[in-house]
Every structure is written in structure tokens, then in C-alpha cells.
C-alpha atoms as a PDB file:
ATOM      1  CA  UNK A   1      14.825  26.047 -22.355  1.00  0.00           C
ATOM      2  CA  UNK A   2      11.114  25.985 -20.851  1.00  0.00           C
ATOM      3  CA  UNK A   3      11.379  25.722 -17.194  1.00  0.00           C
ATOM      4  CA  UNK A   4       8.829  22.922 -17.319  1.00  0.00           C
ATOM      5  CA  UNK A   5      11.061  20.823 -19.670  1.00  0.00           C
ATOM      6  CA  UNK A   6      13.871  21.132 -17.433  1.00  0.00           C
ATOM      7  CA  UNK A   7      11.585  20.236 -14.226  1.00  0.00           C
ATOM      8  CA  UNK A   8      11.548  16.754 -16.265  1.00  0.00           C
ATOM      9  CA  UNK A   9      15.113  15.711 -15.352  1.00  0.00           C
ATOM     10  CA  UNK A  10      13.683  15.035 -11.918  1.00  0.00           C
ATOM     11  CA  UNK A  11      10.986  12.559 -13.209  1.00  0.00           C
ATOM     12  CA  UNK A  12      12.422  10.226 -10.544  1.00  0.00           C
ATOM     13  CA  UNK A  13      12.494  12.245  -7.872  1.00  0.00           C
ATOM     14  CA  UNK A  14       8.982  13.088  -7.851  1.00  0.00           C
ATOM     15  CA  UNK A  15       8.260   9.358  -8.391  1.00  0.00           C
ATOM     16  CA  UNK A  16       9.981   8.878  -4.649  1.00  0.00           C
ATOM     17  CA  UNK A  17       7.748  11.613  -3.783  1.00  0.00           C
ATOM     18  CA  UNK A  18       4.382   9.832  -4.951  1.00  0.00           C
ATOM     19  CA  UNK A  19       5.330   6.419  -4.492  1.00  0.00           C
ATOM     20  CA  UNK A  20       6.564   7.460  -0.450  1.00  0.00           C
ATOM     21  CA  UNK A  21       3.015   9.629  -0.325  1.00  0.00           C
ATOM     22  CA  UNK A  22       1.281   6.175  -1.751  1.00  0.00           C
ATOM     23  CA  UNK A  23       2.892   3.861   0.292  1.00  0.00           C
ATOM     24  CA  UNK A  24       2.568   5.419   4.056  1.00  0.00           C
ATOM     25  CA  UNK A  25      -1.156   6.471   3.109  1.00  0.00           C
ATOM     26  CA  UNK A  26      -1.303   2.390   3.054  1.00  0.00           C
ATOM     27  CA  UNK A  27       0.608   1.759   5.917  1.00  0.00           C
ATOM     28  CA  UNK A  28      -1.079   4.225   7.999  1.00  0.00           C
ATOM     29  CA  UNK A  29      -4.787   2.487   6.723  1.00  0.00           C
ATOM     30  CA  UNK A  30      -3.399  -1.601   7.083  1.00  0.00           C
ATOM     31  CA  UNK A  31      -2.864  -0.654  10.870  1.00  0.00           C
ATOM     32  CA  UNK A  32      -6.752  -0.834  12.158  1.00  0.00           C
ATOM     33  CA  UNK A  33      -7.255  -3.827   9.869  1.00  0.00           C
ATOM     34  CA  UNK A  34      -4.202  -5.905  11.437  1.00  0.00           C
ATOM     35  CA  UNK A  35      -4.537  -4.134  14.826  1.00  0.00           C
ATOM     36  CA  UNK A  36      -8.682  -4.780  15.189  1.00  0.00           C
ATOM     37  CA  UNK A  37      -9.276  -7.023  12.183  1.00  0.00           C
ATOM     38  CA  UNK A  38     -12.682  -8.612  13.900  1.00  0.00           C
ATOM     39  CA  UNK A  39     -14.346  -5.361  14.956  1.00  0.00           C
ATOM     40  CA  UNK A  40     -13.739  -3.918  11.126  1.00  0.00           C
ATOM     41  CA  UNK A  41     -15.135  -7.418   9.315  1.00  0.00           C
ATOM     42  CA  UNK A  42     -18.198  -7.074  11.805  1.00  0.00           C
ATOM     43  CA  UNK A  43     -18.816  -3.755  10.910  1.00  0.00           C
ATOM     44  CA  UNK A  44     -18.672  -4.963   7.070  1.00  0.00           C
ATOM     45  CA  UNK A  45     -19.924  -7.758   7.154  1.00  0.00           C
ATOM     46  CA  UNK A  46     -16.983  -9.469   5.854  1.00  0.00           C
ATOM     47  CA  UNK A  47     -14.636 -12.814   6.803  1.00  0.00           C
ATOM     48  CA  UNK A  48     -12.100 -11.905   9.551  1.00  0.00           C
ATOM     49  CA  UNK A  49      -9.400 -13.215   7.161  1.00  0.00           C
ATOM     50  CA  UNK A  50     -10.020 -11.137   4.589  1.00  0.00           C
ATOM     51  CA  UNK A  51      -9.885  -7.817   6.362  1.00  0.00           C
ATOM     52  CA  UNK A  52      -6.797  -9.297   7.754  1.00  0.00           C
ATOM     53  CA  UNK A  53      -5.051 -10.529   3.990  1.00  0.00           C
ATOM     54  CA  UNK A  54      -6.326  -6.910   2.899  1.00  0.00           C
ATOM     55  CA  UNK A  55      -4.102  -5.209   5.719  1.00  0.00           C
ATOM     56  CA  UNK A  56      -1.177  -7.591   5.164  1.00  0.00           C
ATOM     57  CA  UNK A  57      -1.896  -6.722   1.800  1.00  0.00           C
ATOM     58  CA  UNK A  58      -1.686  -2.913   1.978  1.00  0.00           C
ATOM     59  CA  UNK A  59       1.240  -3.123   4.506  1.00  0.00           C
ATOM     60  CA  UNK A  60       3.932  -5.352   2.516  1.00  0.00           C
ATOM     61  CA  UNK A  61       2.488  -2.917  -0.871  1.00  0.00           C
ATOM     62  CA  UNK A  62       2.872   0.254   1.088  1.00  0.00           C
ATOM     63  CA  UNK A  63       6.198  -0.783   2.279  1.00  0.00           C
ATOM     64  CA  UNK A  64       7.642  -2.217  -1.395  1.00  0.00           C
ATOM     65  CA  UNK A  65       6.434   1.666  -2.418  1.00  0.00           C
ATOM     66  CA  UNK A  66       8.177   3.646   0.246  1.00  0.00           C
ATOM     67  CA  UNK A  67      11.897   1.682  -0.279  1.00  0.00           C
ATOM     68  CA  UNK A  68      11.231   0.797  -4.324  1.00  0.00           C
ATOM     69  CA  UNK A  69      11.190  -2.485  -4.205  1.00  0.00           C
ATOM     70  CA  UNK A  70       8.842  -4.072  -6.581  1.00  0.00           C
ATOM     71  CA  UNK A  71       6.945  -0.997  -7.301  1.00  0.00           C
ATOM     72  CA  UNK A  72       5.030  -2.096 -10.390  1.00  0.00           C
ATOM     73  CA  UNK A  73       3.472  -5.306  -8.249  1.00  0.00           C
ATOM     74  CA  UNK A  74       2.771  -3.618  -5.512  1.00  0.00           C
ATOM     75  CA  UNK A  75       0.778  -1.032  -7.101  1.00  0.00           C
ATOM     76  CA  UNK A  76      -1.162  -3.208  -9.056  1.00  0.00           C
ATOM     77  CA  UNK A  77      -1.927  -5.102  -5.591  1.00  0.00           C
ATOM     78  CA  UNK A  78      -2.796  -1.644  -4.522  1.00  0.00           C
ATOM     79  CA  UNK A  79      -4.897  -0.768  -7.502  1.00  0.00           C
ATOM     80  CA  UNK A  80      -7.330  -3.970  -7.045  1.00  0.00           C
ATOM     81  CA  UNK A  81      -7.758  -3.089  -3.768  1.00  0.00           C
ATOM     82  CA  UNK A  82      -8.793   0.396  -4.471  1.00  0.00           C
ATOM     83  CA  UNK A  83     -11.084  -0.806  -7.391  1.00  0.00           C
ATOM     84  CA  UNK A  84     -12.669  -2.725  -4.796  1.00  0.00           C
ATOM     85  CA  UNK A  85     -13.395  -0.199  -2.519  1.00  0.00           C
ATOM     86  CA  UNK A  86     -14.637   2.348  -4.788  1.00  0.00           C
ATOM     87  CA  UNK A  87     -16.984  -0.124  -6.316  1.00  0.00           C
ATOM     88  CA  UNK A  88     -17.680  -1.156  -2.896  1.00  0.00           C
ATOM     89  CA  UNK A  89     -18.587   2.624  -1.946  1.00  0.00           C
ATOM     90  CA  UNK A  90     -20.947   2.873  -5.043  1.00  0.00           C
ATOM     91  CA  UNK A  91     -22.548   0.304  -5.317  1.00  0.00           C
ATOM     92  CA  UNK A  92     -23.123  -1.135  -1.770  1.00  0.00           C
ATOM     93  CA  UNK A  93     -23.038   2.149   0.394  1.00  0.00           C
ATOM     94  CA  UNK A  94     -24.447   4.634  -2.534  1.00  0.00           C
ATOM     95  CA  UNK A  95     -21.674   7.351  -1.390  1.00  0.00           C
ATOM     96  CA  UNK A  96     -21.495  10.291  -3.551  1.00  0.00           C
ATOM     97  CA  UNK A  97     -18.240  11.429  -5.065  1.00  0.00           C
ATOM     98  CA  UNK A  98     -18.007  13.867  -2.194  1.00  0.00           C
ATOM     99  CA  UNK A  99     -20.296  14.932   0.544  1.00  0.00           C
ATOM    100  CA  UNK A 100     -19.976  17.342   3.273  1.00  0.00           C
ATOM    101  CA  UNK A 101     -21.464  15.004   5.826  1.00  0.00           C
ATOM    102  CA  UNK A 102     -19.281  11.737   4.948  1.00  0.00           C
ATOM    103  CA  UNK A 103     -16.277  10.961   3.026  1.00  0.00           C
ATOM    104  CA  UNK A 104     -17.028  10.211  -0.637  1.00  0.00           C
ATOM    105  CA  UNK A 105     -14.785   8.282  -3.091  1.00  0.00           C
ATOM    106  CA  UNK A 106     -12.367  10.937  -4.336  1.00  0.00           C
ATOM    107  CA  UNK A 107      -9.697   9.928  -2.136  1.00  0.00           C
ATOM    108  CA  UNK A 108     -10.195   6.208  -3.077  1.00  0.00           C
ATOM    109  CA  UNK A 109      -9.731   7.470  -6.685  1.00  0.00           C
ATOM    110  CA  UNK A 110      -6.836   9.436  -6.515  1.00  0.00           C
ATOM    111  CA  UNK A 111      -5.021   6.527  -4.786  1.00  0.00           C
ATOM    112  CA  UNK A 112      -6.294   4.284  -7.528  1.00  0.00           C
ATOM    113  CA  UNK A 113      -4.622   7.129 -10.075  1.00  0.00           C
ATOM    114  CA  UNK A 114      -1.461   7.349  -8.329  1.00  0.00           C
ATOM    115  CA  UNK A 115      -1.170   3.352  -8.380  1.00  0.00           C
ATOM    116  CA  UNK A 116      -1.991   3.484 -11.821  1.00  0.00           C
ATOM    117  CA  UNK A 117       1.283   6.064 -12.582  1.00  0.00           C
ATOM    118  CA  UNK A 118       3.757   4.157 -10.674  1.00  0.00           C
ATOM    119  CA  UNK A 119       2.519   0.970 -12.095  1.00  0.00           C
ATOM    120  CA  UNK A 120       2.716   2.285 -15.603  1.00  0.00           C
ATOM    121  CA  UNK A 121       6.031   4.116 -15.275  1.00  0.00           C
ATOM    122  CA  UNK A 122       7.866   1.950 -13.042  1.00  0.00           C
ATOM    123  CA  UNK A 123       7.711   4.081  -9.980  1.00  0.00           C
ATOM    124  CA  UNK A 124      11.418   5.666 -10.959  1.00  0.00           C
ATOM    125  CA  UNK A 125      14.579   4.940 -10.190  1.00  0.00           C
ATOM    126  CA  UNK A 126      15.355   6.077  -6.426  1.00  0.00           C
ATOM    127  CA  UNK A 127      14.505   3.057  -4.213  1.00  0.00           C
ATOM    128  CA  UNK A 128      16.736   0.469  -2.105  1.00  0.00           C
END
């Protein structure tokens, strides 16, 4: 048997992996927006209560991902949010796909990729 076919009998094991990788990249980025939401909507421009619903936002998601609890809603949650900001970086900050001298969107899309597996496979079966 191919070793790759066999590496498929851990198809939910490596959906812990992602969704855990997923969910404390979130956690770790709701912090400064429920920590210092007025200094971040300043900076953007934005209502204080929406930098605040978008940390609650990424912090319930990011949890639901690390324990498997409603992985499917949570990345789609997550998924509109990153749609948003990578629209958001194109369109009203002109970033590049990557620069040297700032971050570009690449990250924003890999997150939006990863959101887009567990929420179309169901994240696996390995959660709480």
C-alpha cells in the first residue's frame, strides 16, 4: 500500500492539528481587540463595538476550533471575517500580496483556506 494512502487513516488527526493551529492563531489576535478595543477602532477608523464584536467574535470561534465544538460555524464566522480583512487590505490599504517592508495578505489567505477545509470537511472527529 502507498504510504500516502495509509497517511489517510489519520484524516482526523491532522484536522485537530489545523483546526488547534486555526483556532489559537484567533485567540492570540481577539486579545488586542478585547484588551484595547478603542485605540484599534481609532486607528481604523471604525465603531468601538465592532472591533470589540470582531474580538468576541474570533475568541468564542477560535475556542469552538481548539475543543471541536461547532467547528463548521465557527469557521464560517471565521471565514467572513477573513474575507473582510483581505478585501479590507486590498482595497482600502492597497497592500501587496507580500512585501518586505509590511505584512501583505498571504497570511489572511491561508487562514481564510484553512477555514474553508474545516468548514467543508467538518473539522474531524477529535474534539470535546
Amino acid at each position: 500500500m502507498d504510504i500516502f494512502a495509509k497517511l489517510l487513516a489519520h484524516f482526523d488527526f491532522g484536522m485537530l492539528l489545523l483546526r488547534s493551529a486555526v483556532g489559537i492563531i484567533f485567540v492570540y489576535h481577539a486579545a488586542p481587540k478585547l484588551m484595547s478595543p478603542k485605540m484599534i477602532a481609532t486607528s481604523l477608523k471604525w465603531p468601538v463595538f465592532v472591533i470589540s464584536l470582531l474580538g468576541i467574535t474570533e475568541l468564542v470561534a477560535g475556542i469552538a476550533l481548539i475543543f471541536g465544538r461547532y467547528e463548521q460555524q465557527a469557521a464560517l464566522a471565521l471565514g467572513i471575517i477573513m474575507i473582510g480583512a483581505i478585501g479590507y487590505k486590498i482595497f482600502k490599504w492597497k497592500v501587496p500580496f507580500s512585501s518586505p517592508q509590511k505584512s501583505g495578505w498571504e497570511f489572511d489567505l491561508i487562514l481564510l483556506a484553512a477555514c474553508l477545509d474545516i468548514l467543508l470537511t467538518g473539522g474531524g472527529r477529535f474534539g470535546l
